[in-house]
Protein backbone atom coordinates (compact mmCIF):
# COMPACT_ATOMS: atom_id res chain seq x y z
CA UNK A 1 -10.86 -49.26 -88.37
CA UNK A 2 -11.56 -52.31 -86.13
CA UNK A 3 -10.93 -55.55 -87.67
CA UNK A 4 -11.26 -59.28 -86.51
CA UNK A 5 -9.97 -62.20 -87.72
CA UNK A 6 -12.76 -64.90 -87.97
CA UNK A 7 -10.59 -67.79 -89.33
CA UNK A 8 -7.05 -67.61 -91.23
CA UNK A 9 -8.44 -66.89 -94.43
CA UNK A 10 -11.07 -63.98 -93.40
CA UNK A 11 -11.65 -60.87 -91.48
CA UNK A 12 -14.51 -58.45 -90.30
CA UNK A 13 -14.53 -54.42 -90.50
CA UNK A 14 -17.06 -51.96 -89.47
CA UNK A 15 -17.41 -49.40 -91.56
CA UNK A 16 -17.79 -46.17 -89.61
CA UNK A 17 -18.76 -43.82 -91.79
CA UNK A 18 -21.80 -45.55 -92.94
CA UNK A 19 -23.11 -47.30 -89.74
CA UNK A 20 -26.28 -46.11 -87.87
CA UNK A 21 -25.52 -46.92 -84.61
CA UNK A 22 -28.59 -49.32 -84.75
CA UNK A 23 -26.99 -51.68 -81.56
CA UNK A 24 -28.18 -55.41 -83.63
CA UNK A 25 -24.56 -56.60 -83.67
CA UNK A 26 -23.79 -55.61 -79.67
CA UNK A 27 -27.30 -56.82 -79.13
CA UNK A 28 -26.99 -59.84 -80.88
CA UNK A 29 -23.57 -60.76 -80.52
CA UNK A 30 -22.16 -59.34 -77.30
CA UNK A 31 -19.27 -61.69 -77.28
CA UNK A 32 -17.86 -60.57 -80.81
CA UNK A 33 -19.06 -56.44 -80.65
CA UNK A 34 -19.11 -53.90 -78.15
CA UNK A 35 -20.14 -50.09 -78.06
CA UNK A 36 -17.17 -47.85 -78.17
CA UNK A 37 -19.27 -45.33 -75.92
CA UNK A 38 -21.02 -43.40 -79.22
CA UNK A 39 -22.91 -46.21 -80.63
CA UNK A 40 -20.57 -47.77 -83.21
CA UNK A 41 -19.89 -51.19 -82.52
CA UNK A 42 -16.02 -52.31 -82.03
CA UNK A 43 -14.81 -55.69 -82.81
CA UNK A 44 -12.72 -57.42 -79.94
CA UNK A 45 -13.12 -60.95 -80.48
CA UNK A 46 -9.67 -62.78 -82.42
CA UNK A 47 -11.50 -66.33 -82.88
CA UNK A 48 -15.16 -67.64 -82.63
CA UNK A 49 -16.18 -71.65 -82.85
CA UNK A 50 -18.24 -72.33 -86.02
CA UNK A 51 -21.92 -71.79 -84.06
CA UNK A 52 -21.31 -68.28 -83.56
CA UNK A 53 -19.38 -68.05 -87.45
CA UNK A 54 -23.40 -68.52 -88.41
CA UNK A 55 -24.47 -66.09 -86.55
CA UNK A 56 -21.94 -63.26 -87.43
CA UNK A 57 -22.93 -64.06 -91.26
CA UNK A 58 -26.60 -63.29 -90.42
CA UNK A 59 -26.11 -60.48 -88.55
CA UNK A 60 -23.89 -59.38 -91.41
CA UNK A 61 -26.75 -60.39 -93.52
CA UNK A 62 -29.46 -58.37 -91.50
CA UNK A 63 -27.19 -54.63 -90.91
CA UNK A 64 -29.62 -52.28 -91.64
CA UNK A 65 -26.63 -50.13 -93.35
CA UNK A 66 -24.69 -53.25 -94.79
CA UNK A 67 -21.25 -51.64 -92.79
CA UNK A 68 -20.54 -55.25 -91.61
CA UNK A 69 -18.18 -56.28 -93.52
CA UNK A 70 -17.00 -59.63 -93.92
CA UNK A 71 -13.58 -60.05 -96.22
């Protein structure tokens, strides 16, 4: 499973088997996600600057199928 690490004390997975292919966090955020070619959003960003930390944490927020998953 893709994971990202946002700062040294977190990380973010996708959860595949519960994501709808819905496009808000490639469409939203096309410098963190990308489509993998069926929908399902990879993660291939290692570090973001604090303005786009917000907006990964309301994308999060707004998943339709909650498989953003911020640890």
């Amino acid at each position: 499973m893709p994971q990202w690490v946002y700062n040294h004390r977190g990380s973010i997975r996708i959860d595949i088997e519960t994501c709808t292919a819905c496009k808000l966090c490639y469409e939203e955020l096309p410098e963190l996600f990308a489509d993998r070619g069926d929908g399902i959003p990879i993660v291939y960003a290692r570090v973001i600057g604090e303005d786009t930390k917000e907006r990964l944490f309301k994308i999060a927020e707004d998943c339709p199928s909650g498989s953003i998953i911020l640890e």
